[in-house]
Protein backbone atom coordinates (compact mmCIF):
# COMPACT_ATOMS: atom_id res chain seq x y z
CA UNK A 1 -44.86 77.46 -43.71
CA UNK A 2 -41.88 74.89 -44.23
CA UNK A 3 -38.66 75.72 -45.20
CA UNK A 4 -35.94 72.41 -46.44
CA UNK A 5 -32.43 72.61 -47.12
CA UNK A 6 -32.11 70.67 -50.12
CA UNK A 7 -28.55 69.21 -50.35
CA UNK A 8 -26.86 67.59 -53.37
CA UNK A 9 -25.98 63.98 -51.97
CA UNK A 10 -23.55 62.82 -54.86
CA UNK A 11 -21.58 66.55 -54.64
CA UNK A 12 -21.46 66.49 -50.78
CA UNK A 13 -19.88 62.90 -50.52
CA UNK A 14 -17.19 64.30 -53.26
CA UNK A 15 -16.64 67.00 -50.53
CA UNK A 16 -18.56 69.66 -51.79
CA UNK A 17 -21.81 71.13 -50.15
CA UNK A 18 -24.54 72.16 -52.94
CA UNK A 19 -27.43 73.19 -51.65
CA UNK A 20 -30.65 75.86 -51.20
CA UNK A 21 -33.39 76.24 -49.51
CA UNK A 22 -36.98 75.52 -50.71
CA UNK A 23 -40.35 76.94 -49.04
CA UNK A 24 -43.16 74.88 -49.34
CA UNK A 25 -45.91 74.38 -50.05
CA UNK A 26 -44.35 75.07 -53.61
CA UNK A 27 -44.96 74.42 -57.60
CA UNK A 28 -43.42 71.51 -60.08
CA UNK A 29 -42.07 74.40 -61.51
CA UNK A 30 -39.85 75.91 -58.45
CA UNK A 31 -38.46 72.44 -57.13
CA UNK A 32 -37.29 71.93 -60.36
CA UNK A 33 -35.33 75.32 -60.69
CA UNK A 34 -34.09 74.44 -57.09
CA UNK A 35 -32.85 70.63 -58.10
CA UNK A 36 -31.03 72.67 -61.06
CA UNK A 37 -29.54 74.97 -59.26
CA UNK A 38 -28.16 72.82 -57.03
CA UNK A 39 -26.62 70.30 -59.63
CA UNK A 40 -29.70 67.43 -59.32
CA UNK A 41 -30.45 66.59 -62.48
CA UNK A 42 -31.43 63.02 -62.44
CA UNK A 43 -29.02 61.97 -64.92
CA UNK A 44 -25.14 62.49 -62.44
CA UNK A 45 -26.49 63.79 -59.59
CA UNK A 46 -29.86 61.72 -58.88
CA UNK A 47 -29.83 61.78 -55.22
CA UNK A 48 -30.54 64.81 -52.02
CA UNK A 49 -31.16 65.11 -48.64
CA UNK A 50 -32.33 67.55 -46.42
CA UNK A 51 -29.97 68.57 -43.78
CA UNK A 52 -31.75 71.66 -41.99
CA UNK A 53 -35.48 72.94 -41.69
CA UNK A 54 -37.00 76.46 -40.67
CA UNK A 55 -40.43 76.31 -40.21
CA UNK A 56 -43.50 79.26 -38.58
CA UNK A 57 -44.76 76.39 -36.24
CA UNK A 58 -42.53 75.56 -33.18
CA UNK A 59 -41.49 72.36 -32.53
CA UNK A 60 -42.43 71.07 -36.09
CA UNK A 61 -39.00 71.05 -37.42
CA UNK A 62 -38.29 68.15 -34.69
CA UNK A 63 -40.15 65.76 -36.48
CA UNK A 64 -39.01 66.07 -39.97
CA UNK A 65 -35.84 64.37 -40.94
CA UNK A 66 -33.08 64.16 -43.72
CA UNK A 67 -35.26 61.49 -46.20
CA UNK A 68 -38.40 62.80 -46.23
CA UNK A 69 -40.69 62.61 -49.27
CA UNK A 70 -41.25 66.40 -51.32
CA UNK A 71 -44.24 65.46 -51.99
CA UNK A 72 -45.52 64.61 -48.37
CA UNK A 73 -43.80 67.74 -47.26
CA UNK A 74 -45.83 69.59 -50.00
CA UNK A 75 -49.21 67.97 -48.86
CA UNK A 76 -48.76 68.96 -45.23
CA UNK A 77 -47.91 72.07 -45.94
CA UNK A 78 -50.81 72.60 -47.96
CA UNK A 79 -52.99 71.47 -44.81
CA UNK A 80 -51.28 73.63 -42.56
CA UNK A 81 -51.50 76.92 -44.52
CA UNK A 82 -54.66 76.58 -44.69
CA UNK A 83 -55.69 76.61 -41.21
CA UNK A 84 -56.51 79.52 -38.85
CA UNK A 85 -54.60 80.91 -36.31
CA UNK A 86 -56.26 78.83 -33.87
CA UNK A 87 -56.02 75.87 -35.79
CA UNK A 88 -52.47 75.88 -35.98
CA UNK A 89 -51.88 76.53 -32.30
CA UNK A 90 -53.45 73.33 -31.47
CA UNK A 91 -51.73 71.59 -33.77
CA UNK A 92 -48.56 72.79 -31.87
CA UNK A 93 -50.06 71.67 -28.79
CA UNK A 94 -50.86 68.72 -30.25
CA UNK A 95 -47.19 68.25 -31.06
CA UNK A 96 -46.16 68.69 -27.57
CA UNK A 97 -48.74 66.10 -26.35
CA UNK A 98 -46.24 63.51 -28.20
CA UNK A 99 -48.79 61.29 -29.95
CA UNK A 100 -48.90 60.71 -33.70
CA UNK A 101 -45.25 62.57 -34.20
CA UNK A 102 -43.06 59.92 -35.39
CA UNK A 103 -43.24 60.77 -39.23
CA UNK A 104 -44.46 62.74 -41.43
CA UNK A 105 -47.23 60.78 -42.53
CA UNK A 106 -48.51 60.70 -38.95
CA UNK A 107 -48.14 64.47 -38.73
CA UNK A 108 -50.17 64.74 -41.92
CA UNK A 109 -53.01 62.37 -40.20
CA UNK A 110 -52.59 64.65 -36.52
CA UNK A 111 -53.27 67.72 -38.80
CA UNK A 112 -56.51 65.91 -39.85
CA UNK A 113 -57.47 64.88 -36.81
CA UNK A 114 -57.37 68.11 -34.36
CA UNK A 115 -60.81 67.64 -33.21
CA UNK A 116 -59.73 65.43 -30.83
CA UNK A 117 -57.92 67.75 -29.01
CA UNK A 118 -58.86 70.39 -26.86
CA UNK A 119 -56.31 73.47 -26.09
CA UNK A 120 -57.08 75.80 -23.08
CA UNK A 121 -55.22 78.90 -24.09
CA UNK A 122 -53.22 81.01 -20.90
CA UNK A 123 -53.78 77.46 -18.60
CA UNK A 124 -50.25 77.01 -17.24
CA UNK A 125 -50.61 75.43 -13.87
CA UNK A 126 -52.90 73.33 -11.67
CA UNK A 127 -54.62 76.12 -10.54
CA UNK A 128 -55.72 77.66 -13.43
CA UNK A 129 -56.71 74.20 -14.69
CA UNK A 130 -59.02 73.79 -12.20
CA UNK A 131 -60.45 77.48 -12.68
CA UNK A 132 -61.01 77.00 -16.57
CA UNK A 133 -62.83 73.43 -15.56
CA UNK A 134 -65.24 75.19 -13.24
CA UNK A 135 -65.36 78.95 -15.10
CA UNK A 136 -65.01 77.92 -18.47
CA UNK A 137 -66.68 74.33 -19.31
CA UNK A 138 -68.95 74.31 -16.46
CA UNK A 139 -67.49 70.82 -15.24
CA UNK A 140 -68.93 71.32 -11.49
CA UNK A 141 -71.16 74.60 -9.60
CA UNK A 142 -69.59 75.57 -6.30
CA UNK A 143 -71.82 77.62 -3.74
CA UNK A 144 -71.22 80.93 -3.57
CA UNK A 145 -70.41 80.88 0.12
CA UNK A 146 -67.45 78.30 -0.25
CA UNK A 147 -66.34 79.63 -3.49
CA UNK A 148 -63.26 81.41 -1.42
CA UNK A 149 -62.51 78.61 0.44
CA UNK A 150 -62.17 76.37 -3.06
CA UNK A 151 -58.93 74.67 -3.82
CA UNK A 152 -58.46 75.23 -7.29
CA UNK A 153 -55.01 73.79 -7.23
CA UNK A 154 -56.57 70.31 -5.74
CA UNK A 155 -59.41 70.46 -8.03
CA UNK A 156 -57.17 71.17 -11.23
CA UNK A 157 -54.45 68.24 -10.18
CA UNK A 158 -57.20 65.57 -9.95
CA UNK A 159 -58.36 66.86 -13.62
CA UNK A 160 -54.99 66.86 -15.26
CA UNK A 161 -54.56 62.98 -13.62
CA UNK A 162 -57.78 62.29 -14.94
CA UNK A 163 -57.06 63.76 -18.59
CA UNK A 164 -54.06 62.56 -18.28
CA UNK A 165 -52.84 66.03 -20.83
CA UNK A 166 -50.00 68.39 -20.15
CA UNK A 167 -48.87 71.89 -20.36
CA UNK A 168 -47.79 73.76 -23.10
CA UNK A 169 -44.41 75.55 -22.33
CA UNK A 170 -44.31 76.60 -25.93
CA UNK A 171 -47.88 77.79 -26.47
CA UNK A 172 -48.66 78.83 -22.80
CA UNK A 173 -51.92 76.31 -22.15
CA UNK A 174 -53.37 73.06 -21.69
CA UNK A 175 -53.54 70.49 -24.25
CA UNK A 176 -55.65 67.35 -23.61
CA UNK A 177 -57.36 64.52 -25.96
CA UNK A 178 -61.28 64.46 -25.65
CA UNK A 179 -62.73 61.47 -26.53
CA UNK A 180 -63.02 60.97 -30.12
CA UNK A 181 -61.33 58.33 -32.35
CA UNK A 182 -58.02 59.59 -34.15
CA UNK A 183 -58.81 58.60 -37.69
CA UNK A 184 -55.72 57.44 -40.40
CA UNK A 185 -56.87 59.65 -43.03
CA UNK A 186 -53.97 59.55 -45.08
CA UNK A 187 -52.61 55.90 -45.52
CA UNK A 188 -49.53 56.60 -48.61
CA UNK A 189 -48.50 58.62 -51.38
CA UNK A 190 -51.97 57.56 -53.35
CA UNK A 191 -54.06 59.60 -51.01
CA UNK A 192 -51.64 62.67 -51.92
CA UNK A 193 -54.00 65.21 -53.81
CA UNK A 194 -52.51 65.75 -57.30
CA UNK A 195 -51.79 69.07 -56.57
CA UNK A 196 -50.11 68.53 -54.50
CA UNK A 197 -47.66 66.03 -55.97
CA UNK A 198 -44.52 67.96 -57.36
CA UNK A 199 -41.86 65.77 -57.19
CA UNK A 200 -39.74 66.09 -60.74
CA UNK A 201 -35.93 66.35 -62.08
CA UNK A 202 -35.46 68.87 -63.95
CA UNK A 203 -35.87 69.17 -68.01
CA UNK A 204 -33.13 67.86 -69.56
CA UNK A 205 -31.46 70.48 -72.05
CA UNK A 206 -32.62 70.76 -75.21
CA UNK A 207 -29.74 69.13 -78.47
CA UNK A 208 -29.46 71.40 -80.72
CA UNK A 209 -30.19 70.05 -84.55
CA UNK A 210 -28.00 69.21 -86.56
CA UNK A 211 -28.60 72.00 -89.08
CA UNK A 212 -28.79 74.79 -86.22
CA UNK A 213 -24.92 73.36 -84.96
CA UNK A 214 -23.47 73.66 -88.40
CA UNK A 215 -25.01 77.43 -89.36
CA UNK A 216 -23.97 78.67 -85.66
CA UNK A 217 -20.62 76.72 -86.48
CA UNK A 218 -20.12 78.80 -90.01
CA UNK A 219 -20.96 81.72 -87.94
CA UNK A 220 -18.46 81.26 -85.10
CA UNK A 221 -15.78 80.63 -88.22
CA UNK A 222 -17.10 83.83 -90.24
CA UNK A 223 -16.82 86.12 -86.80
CA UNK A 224 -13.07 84.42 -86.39
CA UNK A 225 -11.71 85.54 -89.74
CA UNK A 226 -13.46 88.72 -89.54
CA UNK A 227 -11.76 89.55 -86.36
CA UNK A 228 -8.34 88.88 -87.94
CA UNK A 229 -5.84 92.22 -87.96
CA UNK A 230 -4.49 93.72 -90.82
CA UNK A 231 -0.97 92.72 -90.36
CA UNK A 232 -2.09 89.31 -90.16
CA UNK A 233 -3.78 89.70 -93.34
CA UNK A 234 -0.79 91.81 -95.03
CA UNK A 235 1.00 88.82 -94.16
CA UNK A 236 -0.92 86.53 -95.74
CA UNK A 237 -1.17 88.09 -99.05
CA UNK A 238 2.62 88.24 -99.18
């Protein structure tokens, strides 16, 4: 659903670029294999940022930027996968409309709050506005005997001042709020399902006992003289 660059901040300011992508919604698990991989250990390297996005949804990858929170990344991403097809093209839509786009907590909220949006699927000018108005949601019954003499075009421009919406050029339709309250579902991090909450440096790697260094140590030493050719040990016993 979401694709992030992850980018090692400490190794790209020393000139070198470190970095891989990461799909979410993901596990604990993965993100920490990723921070590894890429040198973020919490320890050196503490900081990232993410300098690219790919993403199924167009125009979502707009509104996410270099700082945002992995966690709040994973939660909408978790929302979105779980919609339908439908779902998700409003949502789109919804995007293009402009409102509630600014960060990601607002797009989290906007994904929660789709009811109050209606999309009219194939509506891409005043015309067919005006036809889907009168066809489709029943907004006004024209006699028969004027109904070629109707101007749908008219008809449709005084309902898209009035709903004050907009065409789609990504989706191909009409996009326009209805009239019910856009509720802040999501105020912070705290209303982040645990599930959903990932964000961890990796393990640190295990030290090795004391005991364990000194029997691999006598090892390493016992291999060594083992190895040693027989001239070398002619030598010696001269």
């Amino acid at each position: 659903m979401i694709e992030a660059y992850l980018t090692n901040l400490g190794k790209y300011n020393e000139g070198e670029l470190c970095g891989e992508y990461l799909r979410f919604p993901t596990t604990k698990e993965s993100l920490k294999e990723t921070l590894s991989r890429i040198g973020v250990d919490g320890v050196i390297y503490e900081e990232f940022f993410i300098t690219d996005y790919r993403t199924e949804l167009s125009l979502l990858n707009r509104h996410l930027g270099e700082h945002e929170s992995i966690d709040e990344l994973n939660y909408l991403a978790t929302i979105l996968s779980d919609m339908y097809d439908s779902e998700q093209e409003k949502f789109v839509g919804a995007l293009e409309y402009g409102e509630h786009t600014s960060c990601v907590k607002d797009l989290i909220n906007l994904a929660q709050n789709l009811d109050n949006y209606e999309f009219y699927p194939g509506v891409e000018d005043e015309e067919g506005l005006g036809r889907w108005y009168i066809e489709e949601l029943n907004a006004m019954e024209i006699p028969e005997h004027i109904e070629f003499y109707f101007d749908y075009e008219a008809y449709g421009r005084e309902m898209n001042l009035a709903s004050n919406g907009t065409f789609s050029r990504e989706l191909g339709g009409y996009i326009e709020r209805n009239s019910g309250s856009f509720i802040e579902h999501y105020g912070d991090r705290d209303d982040i399902p645990d599930e959903c909450k990932i964000f961890a440096y990796p393990d640190p790697p295990q030290k090795m006992p004391i005991k364990a260094q000194l029997e691999m140590f006598g090892k390493m030493v016992s291999s060594s003289l083992s190895h040693e050719t027989p001239t070398k040990a002619i030598d010696e016993r001269a």
